[in-house]
C-alpha atoms as a PDB file:
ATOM      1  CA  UNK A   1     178.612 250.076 302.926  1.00  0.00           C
ATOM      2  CA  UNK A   2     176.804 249.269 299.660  1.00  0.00           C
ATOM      3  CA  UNK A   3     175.262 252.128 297.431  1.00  0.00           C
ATOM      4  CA  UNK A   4     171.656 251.781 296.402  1.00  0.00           C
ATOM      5  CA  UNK A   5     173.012 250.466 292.730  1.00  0.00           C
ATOM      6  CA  UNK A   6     175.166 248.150 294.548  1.00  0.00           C
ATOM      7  CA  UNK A   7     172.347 246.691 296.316  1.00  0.00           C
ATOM      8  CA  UNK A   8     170.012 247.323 293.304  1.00  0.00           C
ATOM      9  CA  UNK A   9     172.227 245.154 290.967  1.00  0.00           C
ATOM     10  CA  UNK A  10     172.379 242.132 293.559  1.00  0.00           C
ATOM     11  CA  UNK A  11     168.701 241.806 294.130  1.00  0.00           C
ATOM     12  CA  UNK A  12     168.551 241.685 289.916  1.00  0.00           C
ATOM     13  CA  UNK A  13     171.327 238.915 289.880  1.00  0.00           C
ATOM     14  CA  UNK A  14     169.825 237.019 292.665  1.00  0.00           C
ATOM     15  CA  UNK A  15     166.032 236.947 291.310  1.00  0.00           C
ATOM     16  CA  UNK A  16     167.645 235.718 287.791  1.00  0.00           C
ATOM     17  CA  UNK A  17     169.733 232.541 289.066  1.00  0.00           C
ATOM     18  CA  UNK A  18     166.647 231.466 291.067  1.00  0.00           C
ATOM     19  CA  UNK A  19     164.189 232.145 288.533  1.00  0.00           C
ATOM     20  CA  UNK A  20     163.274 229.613 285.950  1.00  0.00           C
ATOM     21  CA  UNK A  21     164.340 229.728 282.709  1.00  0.00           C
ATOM     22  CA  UNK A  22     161.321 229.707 280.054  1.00  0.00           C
ATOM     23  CA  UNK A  23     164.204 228.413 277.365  1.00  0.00           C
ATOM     24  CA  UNK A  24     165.354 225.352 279.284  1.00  0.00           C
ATOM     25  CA  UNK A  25     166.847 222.537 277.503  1.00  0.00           C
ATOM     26  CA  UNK A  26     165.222 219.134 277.272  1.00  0.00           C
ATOM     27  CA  UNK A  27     165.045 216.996 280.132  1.00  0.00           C
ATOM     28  CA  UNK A  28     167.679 213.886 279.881  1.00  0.00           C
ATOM     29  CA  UNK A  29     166.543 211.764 277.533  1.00  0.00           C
ATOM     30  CA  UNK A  30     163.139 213.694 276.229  1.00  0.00           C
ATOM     31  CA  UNK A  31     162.369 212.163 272.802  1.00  0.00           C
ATOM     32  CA  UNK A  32     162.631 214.628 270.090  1.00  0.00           C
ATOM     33  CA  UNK A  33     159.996 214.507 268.493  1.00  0.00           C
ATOM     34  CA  UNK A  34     157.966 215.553 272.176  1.00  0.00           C
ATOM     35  CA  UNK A  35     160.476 218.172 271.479  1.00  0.00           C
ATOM     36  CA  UNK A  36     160.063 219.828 268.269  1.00  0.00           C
ATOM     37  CA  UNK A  37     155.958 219.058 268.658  1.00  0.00           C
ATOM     38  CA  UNK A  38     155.954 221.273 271.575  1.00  0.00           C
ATOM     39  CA  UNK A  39     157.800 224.214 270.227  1.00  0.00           C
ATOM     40  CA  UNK A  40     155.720 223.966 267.081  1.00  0.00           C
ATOM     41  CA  UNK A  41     152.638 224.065 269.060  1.00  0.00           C
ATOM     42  CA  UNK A  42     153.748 227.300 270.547  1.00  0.00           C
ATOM     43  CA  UNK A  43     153.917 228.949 267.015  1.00  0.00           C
ATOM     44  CA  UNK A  44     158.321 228.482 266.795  1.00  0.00           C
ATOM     45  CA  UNK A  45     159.720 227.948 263.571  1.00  0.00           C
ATOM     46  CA  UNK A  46     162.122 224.830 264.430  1.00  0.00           C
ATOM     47  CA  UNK A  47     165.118 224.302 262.553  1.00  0.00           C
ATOM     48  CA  UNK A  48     167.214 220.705 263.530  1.00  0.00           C
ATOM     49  CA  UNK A  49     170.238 219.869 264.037  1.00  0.00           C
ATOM     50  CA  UNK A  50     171.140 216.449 263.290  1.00  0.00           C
ATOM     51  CA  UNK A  51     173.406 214.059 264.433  1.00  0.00           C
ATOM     52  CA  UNK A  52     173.281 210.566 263.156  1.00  0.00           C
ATOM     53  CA  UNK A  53     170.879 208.651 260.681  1.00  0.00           C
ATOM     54  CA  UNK A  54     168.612 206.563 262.981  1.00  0.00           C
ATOM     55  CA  UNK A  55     164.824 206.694 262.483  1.00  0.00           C
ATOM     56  CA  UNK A  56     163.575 210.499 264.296  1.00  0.00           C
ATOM     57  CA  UNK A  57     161.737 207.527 266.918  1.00  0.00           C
ATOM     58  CA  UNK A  58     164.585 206.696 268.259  1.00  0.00           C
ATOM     59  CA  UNK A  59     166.312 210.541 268.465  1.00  0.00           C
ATOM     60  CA  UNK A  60     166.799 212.290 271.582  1.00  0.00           C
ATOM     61  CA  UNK A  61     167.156 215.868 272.224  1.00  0.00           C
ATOM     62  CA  UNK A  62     170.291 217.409 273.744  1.00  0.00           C
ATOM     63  CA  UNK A  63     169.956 221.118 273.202  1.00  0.00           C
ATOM     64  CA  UNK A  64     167.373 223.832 272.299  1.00  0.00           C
ATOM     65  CA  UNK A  65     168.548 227.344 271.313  1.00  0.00           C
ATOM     66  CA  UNK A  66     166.760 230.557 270.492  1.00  0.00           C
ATOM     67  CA  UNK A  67     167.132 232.015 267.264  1.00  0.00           C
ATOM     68  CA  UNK A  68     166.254 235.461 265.622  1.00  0.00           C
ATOM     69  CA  UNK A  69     162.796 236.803 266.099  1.00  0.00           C
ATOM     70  CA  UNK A  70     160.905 236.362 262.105  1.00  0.00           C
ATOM     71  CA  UNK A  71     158.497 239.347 261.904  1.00  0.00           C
ATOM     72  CA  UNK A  72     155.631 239.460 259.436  1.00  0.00           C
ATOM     73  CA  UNK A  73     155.848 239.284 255.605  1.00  0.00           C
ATOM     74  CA  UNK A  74     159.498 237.759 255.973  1.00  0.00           C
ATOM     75  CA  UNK A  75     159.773 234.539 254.056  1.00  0.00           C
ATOM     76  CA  UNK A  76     161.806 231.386 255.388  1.00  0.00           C
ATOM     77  CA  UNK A  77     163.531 228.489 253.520  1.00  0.00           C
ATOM     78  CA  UNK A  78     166.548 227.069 255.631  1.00  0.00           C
ATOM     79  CA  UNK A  79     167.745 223.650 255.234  1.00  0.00           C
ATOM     80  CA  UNK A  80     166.221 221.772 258.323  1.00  0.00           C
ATOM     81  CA  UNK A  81     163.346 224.356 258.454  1.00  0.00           C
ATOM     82  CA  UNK A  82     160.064 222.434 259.196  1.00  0.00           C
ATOM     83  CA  UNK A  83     158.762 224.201 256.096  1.00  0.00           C
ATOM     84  CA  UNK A  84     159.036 227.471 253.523  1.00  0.00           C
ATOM     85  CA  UNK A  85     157.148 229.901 252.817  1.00  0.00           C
ATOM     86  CA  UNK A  86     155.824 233.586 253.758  1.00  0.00           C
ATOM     87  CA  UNK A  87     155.340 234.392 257.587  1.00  0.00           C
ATOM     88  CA  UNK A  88     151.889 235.535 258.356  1.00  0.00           C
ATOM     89  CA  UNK A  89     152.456 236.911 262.121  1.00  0.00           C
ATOM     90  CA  UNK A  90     155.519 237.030 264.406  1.00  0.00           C
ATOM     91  CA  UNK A  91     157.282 234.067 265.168  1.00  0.00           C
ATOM     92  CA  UNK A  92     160.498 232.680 266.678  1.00  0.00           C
ATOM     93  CA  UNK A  93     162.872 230.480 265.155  1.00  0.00           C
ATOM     94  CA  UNK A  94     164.025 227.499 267.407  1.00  0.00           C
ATOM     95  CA  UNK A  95     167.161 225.170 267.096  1.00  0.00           C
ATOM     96  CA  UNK A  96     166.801 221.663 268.321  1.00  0.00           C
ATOM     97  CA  UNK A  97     169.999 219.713 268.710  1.00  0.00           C
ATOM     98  CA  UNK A  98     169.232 215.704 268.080  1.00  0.00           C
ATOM     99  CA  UNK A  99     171.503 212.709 268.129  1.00  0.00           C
ATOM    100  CA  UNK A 100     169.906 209.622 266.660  1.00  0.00           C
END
């Protein structure tokens, strides 16, 4: 017989594999720019990672990771970074794997 933890526990597990996940990865063959336009229009900071030299048109995205949570007055200037500067309110830095 299961305890109430036991049973607890399970219930947890079993809501989080058939929940969605807010952080899933691009969709096979999602352009990257679509990408990176739609985390930047949700207030990310996006920092690439890319693969190859063709023009960004033709780059796909294969992977989007969370990164550390910037919190105000922290300043950013990472190679990749879609800009520097001073952060005015909270944001979250997102890495987008491309190949071109």
């Amino acid at each position: 017989m299961f305890s109430r933890c036991a049973i607890f526990t399970l219930t947890v597990a079993g809501a989080l594999l058939v929940a969605p996940s807010a952080l899933a990865g691009p969709e096979d063959g999602e352009s990257a720019a679509d990408v990176i336009a739609d985390l930047e229009s949700r207030g990310n900071i996006v920092v690439i990672n890319r693969v190859g030299s063709g023009p960004m048109a033709d780059c796909k995205a294969t992977a989007v990771r969370p990164g550390r949570l910037l919190a105000p007055g922290a300043s950013i200037n990472a190679p990749g970074a879609s800009w520097g500067g001073s952060i005015l309110s909270t944001h979250r830095v997102m890495h987008v794997d491309i190949t071109c």
